[in-house]
C-alpha atoms as a PDB file:
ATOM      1  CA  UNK A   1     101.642 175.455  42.720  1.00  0.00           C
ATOM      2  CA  UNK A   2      98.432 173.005  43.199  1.00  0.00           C
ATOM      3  CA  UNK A   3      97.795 170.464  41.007  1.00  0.00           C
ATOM      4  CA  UNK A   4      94.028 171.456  40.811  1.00  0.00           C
ATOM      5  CA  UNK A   5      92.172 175.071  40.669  1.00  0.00           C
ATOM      6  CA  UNK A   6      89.244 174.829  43.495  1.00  0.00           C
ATOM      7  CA  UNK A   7      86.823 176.873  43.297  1.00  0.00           C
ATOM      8  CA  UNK A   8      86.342 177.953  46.328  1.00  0.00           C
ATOM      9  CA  UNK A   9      83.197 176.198  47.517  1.00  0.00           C
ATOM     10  CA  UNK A  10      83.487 173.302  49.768  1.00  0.00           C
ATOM     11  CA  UNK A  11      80.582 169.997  50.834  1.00  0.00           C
ATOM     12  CA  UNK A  12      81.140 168.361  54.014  1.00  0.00           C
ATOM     13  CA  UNK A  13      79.329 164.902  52.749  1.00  0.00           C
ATOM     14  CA  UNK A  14      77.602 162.855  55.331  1.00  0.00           C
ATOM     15  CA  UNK A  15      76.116 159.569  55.184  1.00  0.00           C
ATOM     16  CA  UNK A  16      72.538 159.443  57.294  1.00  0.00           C
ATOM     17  CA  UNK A  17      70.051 156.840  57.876  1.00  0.00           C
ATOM     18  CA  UNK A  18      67.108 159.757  57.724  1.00  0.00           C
ATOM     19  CA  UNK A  19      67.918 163.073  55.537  1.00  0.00           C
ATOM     20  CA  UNK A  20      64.528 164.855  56.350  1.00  0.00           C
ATOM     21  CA  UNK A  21      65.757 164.218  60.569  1.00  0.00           C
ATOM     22  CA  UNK A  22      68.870 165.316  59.921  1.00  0.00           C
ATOM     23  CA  UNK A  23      67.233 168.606  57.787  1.00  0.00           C
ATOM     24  CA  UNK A  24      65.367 169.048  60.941  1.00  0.00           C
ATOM     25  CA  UNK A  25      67.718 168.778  63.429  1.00  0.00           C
ATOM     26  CA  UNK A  26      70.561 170.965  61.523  1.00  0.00           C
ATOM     27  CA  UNK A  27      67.892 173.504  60.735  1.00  0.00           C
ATOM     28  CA  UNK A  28      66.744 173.333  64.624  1.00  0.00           C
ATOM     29  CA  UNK A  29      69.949 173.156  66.608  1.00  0.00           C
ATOM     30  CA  UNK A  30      72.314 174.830  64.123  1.00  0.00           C
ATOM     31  CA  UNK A  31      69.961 177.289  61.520  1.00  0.00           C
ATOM     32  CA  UNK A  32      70.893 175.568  59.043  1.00  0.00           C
ATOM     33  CA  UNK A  33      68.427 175.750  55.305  1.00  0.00           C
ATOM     34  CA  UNK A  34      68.292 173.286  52.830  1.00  0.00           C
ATOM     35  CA  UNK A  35      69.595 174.792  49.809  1.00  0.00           C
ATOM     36  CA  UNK A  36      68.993 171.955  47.011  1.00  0.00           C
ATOM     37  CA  UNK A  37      67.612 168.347  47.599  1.00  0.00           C
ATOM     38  CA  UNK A  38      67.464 165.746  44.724  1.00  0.00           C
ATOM     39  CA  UNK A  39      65.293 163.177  46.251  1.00  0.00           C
ATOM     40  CA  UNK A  40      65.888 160.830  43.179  1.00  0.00           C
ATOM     41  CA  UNK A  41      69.871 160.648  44.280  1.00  0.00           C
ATOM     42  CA  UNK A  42      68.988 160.664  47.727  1.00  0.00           C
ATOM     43  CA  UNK A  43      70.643 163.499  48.540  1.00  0.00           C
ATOM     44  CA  UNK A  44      69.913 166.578  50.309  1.00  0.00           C
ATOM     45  CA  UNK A  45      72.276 170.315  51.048  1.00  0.00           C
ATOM     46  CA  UNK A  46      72.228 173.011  53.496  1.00  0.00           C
ATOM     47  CA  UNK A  47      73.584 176.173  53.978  1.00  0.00           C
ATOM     48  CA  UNK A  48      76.020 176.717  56.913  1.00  0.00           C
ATOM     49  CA  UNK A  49      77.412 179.287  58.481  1.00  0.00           C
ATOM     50  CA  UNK A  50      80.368 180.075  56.395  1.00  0.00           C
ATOM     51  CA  UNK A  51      80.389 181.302  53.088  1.00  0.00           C
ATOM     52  CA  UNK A  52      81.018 178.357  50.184  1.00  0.00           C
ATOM     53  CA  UNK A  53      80.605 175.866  52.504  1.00  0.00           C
ATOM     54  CA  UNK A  54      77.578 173.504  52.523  1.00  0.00           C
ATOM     55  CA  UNK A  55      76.646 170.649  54.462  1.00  0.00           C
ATOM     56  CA  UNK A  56      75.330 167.889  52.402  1.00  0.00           C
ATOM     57  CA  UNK A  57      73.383 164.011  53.456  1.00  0.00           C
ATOM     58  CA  UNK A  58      73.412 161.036  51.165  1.00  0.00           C
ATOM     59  CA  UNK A  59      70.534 158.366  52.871  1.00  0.00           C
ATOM     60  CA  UNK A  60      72.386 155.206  52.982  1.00  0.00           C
ATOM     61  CA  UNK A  61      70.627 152.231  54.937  1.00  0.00           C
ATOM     62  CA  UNK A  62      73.837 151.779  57.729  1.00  0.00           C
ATOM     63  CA  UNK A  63      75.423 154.623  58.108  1.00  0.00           C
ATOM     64  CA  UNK A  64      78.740 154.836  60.382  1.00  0.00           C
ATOM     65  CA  UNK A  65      79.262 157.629  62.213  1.00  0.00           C
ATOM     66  CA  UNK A  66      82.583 159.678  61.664  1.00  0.00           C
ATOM     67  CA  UNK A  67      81.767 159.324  57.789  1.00  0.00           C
ATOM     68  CA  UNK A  68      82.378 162.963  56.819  1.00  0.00           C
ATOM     69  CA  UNK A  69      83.429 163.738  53.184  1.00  0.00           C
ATOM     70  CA  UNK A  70      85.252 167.158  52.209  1.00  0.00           C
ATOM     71  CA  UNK A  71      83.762 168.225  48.377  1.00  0.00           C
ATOM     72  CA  UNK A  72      85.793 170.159  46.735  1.00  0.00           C
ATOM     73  CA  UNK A  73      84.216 172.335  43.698  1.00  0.00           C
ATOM     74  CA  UNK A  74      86.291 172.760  40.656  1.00  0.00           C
ATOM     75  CA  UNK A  75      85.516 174.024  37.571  1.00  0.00           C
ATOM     76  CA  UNK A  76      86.306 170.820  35.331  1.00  0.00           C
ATOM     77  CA  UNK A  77      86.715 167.013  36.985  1.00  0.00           C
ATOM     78  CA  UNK A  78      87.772 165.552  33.940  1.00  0.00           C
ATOM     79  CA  UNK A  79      90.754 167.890  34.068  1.00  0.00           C
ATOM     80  CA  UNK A  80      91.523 167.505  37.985  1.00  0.00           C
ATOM     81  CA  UNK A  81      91.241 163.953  37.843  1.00  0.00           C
ATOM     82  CA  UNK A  82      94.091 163.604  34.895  1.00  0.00           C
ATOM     83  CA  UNK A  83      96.623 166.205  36.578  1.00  0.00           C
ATOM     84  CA  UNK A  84      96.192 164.170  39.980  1.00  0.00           C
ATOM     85  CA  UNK A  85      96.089 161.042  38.501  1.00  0.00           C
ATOM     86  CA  UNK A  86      99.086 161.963  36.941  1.00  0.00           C
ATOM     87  CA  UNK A  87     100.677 162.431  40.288  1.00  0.00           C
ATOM     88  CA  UNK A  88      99.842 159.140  41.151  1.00  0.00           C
ATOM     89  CA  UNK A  89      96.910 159.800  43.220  1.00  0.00           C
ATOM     90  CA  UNK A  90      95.007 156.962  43.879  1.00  0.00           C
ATOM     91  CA  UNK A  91      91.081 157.450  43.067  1.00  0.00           C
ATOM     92  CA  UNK A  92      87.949 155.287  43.429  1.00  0.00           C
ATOM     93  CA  UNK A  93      86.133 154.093  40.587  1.00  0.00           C
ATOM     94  CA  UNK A  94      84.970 156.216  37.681  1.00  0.00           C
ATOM     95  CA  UNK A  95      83.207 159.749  37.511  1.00  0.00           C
ATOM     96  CA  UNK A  96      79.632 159.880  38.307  1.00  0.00           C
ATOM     97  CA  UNK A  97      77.320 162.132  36.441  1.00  0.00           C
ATOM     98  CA  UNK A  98      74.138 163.339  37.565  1.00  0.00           C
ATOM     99  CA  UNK A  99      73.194 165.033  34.488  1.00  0.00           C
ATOM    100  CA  UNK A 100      72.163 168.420  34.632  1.00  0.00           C
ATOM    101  CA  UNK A 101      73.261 168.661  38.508  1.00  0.00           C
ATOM    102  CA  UNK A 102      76.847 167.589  38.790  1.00  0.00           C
ATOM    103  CA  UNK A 103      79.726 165.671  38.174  1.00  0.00           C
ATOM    104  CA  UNK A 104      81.621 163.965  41.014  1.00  0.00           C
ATOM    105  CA  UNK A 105      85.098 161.900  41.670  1.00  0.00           C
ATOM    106  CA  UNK A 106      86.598 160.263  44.666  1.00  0.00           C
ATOM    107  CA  UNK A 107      89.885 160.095  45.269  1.00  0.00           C
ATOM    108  CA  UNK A 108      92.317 159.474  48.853  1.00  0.00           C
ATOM    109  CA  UNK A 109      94.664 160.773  50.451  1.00  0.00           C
ATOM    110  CA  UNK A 110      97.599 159.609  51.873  1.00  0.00           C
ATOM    111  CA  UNK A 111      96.271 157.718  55.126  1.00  0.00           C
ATOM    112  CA  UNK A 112      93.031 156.506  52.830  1.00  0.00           C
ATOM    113  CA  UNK A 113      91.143 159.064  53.898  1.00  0.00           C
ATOM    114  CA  UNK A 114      88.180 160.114  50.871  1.00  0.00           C
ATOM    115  CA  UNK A 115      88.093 163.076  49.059  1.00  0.00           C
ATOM    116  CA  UNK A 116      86.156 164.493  46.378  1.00  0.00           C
ATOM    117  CA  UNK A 117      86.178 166.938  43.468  1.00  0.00           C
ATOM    118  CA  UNK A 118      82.605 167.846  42.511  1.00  0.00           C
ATOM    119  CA  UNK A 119      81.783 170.070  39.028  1.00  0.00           C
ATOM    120  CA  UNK A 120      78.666 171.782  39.206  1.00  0.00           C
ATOM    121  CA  UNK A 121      76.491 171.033  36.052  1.00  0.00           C
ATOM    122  CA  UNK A 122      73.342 173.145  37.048  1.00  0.00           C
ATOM    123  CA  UNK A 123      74.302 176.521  34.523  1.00  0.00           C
ATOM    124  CA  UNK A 124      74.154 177.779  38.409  1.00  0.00           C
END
């Protein structure tokens, strides 16, 4: 059984030096549409192709490519973070809140590689 209940949505994170190119070229080359953008966080979604899975760009100043961060929705961090920590997984910091949009916490994998489990806090 899985130590965590997903919720069946997945964000592919990205880091990008320009979100409003990358909106363009996504919407351009793939049909991509932004679905939510939170300019204050620096942050921006779109829709993809597959059902429950977004595509979403955080600006960052030096971006490296290869960057791409699976986040997984669940219905309570708080909750997923204690039953993996108590599995020993290893996680990064503490839980970020963006209040009234979402709650988010990184964790790794085996090899290092980051994860993250993301609580939507929108009444959405």
């Amino acid at each position: 059984m899985a130590t965590v209940k997903l919720d069946k949505t997945i964000t592919l994170a990205m880091s990008v030096a320009d979100r409003q190119a990358s909106v363009e070229w996504y919407s351009k080359h793939l049909g991509f549409e932004v679905v939510f953008s939170a300019d204050e966080m620096g942050w921006t979604e779109m829709t993809t192709n597959t059902d429950g899975v977004t595509i979403g760009f955080g600006e960052e100043e030096n971006p490296q490519a290869g960057n791409c961060v699976p986040v997984f929705g669940v219905e309570s961090v708080d909750e997923s973070r204690r039953a993996l920590e108590a599995e020993g997984i290893e996680f990064d910091g503490d839980v970020i809140v963006a209040e009234g949009m979402v709650k988010l916490t990184t964790f790794y994998d085996p090899d290092k590689n980051a994860l993250m489990l993301a609580e939507d806090l929108s009444g959405n």
